[in-house]
C-alpha atoms as a PDB file:
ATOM      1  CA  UNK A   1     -16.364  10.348 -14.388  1.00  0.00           C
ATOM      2  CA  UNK A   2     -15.190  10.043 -10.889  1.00  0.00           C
ATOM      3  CA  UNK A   3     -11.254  10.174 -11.698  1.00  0.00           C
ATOM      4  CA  UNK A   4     -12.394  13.564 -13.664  1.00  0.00           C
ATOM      5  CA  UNK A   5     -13.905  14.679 -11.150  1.00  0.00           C
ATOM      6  CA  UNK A   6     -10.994  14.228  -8.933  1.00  0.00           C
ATOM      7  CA  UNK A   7      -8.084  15.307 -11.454  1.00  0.00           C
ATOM      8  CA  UNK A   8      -9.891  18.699 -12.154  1.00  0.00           C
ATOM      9  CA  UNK A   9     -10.570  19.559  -8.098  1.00  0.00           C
ATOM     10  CA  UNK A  10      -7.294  18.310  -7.038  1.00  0.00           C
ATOM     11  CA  UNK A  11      -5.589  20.775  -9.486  1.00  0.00           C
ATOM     12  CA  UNK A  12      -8.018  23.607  -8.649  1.00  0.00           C
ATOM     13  CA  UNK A  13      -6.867  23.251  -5.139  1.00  0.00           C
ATOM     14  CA  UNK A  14      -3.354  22.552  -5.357  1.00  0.00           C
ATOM     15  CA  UNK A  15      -3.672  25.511  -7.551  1.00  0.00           C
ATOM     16  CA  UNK A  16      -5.647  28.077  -5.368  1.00  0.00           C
ATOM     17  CA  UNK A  17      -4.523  26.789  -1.923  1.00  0.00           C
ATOM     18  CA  UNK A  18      -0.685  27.155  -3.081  1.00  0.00           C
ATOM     19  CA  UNK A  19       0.378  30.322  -1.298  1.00  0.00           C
ATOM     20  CA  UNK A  20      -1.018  28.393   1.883  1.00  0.00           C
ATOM     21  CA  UNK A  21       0.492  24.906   1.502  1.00  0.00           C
ATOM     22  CA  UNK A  22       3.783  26.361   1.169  1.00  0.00           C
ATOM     23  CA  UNK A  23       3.457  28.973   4.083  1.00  0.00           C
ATOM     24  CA  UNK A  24       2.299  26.163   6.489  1.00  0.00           C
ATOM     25  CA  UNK A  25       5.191  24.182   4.737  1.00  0.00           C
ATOM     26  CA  UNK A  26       7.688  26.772   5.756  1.00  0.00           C
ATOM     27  CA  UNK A  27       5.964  27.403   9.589  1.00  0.00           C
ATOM     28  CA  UNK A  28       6.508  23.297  10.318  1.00  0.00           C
ATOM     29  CA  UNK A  29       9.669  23.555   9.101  1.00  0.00           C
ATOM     30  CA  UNK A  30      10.808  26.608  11.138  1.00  0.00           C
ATOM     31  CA  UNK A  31       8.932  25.576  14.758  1.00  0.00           C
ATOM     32  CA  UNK A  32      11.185  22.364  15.566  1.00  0.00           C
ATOM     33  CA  UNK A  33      13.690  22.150  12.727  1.00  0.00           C
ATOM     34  CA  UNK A  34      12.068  18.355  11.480  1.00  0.00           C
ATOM     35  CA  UNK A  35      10.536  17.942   7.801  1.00  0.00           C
ATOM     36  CA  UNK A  36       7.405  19.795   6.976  1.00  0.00           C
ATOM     37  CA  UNK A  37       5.680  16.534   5.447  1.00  0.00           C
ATOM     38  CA  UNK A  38       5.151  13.417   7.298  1.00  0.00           C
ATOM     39  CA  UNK A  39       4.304   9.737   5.145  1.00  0.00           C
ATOM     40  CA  UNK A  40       2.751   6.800   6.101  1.00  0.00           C
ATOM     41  CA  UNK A  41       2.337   3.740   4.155  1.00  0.00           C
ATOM     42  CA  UNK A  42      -1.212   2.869   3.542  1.00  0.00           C
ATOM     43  CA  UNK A  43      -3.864   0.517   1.758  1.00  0.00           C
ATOM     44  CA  UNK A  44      -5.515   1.133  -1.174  1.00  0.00           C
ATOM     45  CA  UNK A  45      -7.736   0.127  -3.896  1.00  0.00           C
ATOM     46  CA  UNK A  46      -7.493  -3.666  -4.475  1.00  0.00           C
ATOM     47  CA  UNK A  47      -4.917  -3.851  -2.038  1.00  0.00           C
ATOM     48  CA  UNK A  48      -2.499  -1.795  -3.916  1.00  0.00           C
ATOM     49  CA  UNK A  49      -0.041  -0.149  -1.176  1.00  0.00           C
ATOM     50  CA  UNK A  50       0.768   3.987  -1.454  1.00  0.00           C
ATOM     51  CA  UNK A  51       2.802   6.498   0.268  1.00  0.00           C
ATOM     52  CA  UNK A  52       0.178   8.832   1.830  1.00  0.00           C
ATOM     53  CA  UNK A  53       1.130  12.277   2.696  1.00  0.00           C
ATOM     54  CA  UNK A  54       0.018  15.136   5.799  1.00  0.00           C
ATOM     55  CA  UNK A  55       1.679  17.943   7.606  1.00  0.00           C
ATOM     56  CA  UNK A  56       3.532  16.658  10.448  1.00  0.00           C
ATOM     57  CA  UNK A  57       1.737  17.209  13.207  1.00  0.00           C
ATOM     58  CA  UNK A  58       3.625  15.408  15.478  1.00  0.00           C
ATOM     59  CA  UNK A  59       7.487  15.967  17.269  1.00  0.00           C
ATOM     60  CA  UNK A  60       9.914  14.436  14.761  1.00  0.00           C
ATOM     61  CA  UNK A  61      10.564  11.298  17.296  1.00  0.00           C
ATOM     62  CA  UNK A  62       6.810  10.594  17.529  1.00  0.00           C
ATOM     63  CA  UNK A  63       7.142   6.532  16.825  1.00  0.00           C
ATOM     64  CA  UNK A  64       9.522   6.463  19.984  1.00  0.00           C
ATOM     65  CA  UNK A  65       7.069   9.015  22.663  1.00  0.00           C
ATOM     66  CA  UNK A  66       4.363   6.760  21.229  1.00  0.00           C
ATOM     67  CA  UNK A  67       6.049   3.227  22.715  1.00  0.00           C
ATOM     68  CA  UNK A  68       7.137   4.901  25.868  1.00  0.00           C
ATOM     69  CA  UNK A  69       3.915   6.716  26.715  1.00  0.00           C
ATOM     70  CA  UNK A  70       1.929   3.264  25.988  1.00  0.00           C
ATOM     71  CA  UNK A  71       4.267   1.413  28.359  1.00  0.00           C
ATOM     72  CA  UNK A  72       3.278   3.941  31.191  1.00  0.00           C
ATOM     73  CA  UNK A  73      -0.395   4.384  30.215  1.00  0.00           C
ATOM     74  CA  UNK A  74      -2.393   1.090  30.489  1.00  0.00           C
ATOM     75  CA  UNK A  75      -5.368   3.260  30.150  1.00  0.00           C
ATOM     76  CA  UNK A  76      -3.944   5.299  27.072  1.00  0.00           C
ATOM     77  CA  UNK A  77      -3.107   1.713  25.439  1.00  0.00           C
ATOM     78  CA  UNK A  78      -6.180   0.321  25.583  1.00  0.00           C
ATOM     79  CA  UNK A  79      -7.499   4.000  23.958  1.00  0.00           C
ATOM     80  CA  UNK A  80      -5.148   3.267  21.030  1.00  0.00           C
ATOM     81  CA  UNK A  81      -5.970  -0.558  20.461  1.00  0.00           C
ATOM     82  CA  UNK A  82      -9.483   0.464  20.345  1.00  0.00           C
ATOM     83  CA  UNK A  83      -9.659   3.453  18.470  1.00  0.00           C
ATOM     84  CA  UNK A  84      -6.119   3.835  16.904  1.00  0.00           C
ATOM     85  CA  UNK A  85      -5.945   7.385  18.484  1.00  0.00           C
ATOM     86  CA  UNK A  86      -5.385   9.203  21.375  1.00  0.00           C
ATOM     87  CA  UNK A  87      -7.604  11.797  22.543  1.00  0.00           C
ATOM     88  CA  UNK A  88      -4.958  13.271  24.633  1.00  0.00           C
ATOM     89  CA  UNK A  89      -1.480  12.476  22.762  1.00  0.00           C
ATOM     90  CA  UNK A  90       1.356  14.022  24.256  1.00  0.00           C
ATOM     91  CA  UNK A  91       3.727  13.679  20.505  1.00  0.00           C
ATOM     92  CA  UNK A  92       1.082  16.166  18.892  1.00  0.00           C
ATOM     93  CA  UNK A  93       2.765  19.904  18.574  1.00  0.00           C
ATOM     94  CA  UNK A  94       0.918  23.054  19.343  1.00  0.00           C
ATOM     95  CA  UNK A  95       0.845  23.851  15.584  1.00  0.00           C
ATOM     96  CA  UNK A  96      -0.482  20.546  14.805  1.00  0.00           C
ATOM     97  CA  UNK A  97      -3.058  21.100  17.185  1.00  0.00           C
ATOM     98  CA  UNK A  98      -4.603  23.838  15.270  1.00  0.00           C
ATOM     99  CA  UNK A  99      -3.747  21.713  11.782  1.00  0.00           C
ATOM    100  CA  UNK A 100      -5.834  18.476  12.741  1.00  0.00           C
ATOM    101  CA  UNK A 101      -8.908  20.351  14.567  1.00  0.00           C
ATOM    102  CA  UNK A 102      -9.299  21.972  11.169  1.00  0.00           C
ATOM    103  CA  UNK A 103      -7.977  18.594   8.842  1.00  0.00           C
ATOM    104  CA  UNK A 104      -5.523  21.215   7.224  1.00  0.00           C
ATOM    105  CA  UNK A 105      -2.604  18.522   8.123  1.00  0.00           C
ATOM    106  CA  UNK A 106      -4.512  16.919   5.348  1.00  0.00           C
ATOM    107  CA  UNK A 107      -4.664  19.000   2.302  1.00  0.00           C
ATOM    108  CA  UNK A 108      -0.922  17.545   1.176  1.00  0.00           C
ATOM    109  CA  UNK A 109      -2.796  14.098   0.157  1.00  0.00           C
ATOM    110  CA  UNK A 110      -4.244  16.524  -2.695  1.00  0.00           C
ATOM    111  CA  UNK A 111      -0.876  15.304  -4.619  1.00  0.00           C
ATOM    112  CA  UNK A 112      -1.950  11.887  -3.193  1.00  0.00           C
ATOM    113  CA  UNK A 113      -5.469  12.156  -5.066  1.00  0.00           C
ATOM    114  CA  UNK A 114      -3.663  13.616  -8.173  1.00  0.00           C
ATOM    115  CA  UNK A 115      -1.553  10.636  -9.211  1.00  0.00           C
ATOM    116  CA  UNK A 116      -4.466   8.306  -8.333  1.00  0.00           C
ATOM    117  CA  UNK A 117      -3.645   6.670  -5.223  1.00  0.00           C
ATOM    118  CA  UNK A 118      -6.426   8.737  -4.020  1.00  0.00           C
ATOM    119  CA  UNK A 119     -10.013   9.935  -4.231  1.00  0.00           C
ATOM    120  CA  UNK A 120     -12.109  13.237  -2.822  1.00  0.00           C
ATOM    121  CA  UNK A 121     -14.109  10.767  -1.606  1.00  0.00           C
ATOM    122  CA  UNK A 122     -13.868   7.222  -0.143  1.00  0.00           C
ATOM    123  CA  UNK A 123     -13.115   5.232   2.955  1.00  0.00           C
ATOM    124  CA  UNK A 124     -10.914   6.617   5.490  1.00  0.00           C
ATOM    125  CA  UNK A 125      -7.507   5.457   4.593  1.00  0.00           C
ATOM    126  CA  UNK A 126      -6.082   2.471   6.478  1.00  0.00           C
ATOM    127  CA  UNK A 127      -3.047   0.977   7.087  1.00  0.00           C
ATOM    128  CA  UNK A 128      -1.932  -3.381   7.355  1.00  0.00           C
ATOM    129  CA  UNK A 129      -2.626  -3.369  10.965  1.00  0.00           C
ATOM    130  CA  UNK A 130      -6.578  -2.220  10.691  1.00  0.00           C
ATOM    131  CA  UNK A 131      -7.740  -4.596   7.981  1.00  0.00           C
ATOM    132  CA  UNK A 132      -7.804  -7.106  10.278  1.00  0.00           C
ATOM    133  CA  UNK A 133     -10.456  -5.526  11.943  1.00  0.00           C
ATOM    134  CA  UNK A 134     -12.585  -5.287   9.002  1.00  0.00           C
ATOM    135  CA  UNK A 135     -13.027  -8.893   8.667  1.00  0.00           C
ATOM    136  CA  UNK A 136     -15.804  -9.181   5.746  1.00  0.00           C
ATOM    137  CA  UNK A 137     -16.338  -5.617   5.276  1.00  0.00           C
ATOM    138  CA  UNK A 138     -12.457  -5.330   3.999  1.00  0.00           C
ATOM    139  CA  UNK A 139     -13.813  -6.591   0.472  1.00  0.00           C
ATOM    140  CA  UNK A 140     -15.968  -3.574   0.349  1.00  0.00           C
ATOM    141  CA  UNK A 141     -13.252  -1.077   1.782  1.00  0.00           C
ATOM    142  CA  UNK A 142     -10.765  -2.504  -1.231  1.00  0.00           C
ATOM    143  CA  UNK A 143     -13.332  -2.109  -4.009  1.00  0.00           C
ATOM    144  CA  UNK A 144     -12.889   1.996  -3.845  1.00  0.00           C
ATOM    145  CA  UNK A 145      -9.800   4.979  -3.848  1.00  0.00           C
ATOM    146  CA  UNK A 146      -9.261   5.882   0.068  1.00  0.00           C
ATOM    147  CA  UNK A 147     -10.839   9.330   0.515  1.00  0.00           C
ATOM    148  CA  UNK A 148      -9.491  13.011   1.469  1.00  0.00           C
ATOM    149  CA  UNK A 149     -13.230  13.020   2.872  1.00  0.00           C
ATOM    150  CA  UNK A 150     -15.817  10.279   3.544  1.00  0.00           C
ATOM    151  CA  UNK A 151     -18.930   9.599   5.274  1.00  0.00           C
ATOM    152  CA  UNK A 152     -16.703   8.530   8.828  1.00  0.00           C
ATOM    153  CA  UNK A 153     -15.090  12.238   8.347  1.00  0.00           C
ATOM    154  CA  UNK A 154     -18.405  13.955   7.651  1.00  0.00           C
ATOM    155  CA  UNK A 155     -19.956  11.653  10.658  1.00  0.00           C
ATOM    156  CA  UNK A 156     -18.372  12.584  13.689  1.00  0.00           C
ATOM    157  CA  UNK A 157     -15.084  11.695  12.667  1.00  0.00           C
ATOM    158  CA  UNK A 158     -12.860  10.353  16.093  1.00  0.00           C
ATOM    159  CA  UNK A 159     -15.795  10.573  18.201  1.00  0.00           C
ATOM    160  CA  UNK A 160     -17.360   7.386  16.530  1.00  0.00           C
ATOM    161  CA  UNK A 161     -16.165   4.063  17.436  1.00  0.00           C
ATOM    162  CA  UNK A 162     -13.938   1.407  14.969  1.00  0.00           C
ATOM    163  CA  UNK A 163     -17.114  -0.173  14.447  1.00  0.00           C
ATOM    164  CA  UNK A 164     -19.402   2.735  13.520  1.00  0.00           C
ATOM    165  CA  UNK A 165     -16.383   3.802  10.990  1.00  0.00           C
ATOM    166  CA  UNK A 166     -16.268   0.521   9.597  1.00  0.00           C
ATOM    167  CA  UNK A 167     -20.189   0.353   8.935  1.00  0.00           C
ATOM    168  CA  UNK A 168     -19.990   3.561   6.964  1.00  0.00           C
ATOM    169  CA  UNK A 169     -17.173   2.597   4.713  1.00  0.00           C
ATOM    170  CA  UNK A 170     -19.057  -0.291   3.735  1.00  0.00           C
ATOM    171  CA  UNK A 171     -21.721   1.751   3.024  1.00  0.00           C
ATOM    172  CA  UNK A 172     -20.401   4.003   1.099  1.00  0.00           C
ATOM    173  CA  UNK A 173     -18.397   1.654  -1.036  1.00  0.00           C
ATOM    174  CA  UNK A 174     -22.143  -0.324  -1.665  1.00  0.00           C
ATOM    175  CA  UNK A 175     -23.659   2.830  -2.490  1.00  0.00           C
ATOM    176  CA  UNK A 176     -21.304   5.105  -4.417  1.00  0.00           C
ATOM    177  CA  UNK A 177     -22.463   7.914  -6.807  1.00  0.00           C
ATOM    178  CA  UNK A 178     -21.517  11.144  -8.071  1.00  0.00           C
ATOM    179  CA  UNK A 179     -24.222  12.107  -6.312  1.00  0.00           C
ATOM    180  CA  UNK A 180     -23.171  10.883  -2.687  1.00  0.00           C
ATOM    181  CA  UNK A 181     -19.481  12.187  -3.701  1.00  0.00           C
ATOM    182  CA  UNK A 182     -20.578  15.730  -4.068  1.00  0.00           C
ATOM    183  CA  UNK A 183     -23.147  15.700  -0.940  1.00  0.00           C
ATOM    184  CA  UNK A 184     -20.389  14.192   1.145  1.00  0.00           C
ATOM    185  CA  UNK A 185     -17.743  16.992  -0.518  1.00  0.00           C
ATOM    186  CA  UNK A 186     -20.521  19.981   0.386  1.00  0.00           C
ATOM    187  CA  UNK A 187     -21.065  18.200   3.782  1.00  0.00           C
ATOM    188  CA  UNK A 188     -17.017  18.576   4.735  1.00  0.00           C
ATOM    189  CA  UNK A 189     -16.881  22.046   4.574  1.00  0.00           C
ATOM    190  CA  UNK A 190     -18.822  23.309   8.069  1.00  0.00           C
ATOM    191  CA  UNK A 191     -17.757  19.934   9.314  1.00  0.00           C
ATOM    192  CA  UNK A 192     -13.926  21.296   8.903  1.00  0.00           C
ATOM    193  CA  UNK A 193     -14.708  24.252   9.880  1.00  0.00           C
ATOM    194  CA  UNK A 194     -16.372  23.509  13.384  1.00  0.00           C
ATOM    195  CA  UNK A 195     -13.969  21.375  14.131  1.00  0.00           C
ATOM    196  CA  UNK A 196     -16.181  18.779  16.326  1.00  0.00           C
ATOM    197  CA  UNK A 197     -14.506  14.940  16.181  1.00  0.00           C
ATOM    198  CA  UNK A 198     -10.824  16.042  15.127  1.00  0.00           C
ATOM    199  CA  UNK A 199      -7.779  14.929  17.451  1.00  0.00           C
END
């Protein structure tokens, strides 16, 4: 019922949110001359490994500004071994600004959802590095699809600590319904929207 759910709303969207995914497509495209879509290789249920899939946000030699601005930040590297993120990250463009305070760099892992790598709903997607840090809980993170949206996304998203994230992933993959799916799904919309939590 859950892979229904998520086959019919992925196509809706992909569907109704075309004319925008290919605008935005064409704006990344034409602001710095790199590729519109930016991939990462993540983990996913049982430990399967996908290709997941956003708007690049970032300048196309992000990996690179990343080492260099660690190496003359100890502050900023002790941000990013913490959190994973930088609340002030210089490789971020001014469009991708605007497309992570409203999760829009998102919407391309709608494909991601399509072909099953992926769920509405589920933990926050992580890569090899973080499981580590999930010590027991990483059972209950590999039991479920990684989620567009989730109960870290709908909680405060980057404002909450590893910890707090990795508490409400094993939550959520203990108690899992339709009915937490579609609360969670209502939930993301004025989240989104305000913007609170996203950098």
């Amino acid at each position: 019922m859950k892979r229904a759910f998520d086959i019919v709303l992925a196509l809706l969207a992909i569907i109704l949110l075309s004319p925008l995914l290919i605008g935005l497509a064409l704006a990344i495209r034409l602001s710095d001359g790199g590729p519109a879509l930016f991939g990462q290789t993540r983990i996913g249920c049982q430990g399967k490994e996908f290709r997941i899939w956003k708007f690049r946000s970032m300048v196309p030699n992000a990996a690179a500004m990343l080492r260099d601005h660690l190496e003359r930040n100890p502050q900023a590297e002790l941000e990013w071994q913490k959190t994973r993120k930088l609340k002030f990250d210089p490789r971020i463009t001014s469009l991708g600004r605007v497309l992570r305070k409203y999760s829009i760099d998102e919407l391309p892992q709608l494909f991601n959802i399509l072909v099953g790598d992926m769920s509405f709903v589920g933990p926050r997607p992580i890569d090899q590095s973080e499981c580590v840090r999930f010590g027991h809980s990483l059972r209950h993170y590999l039991r479920c699809r990684p989620g567009l949206t989730g109960m870290w996304q709908v909680s405060g998203r980057s404002d909450t600590s590893y910890d707090r994230r990795v508490a409400l992933d094993r939550y959520y993959a203990i108690h899992s319904s339709l009915l937490l799916d579609l609360s969670l799904v209502l939930k993301t919309v004025p989240v989104a929207i305000n913007g609170r939590g996203s950098y």
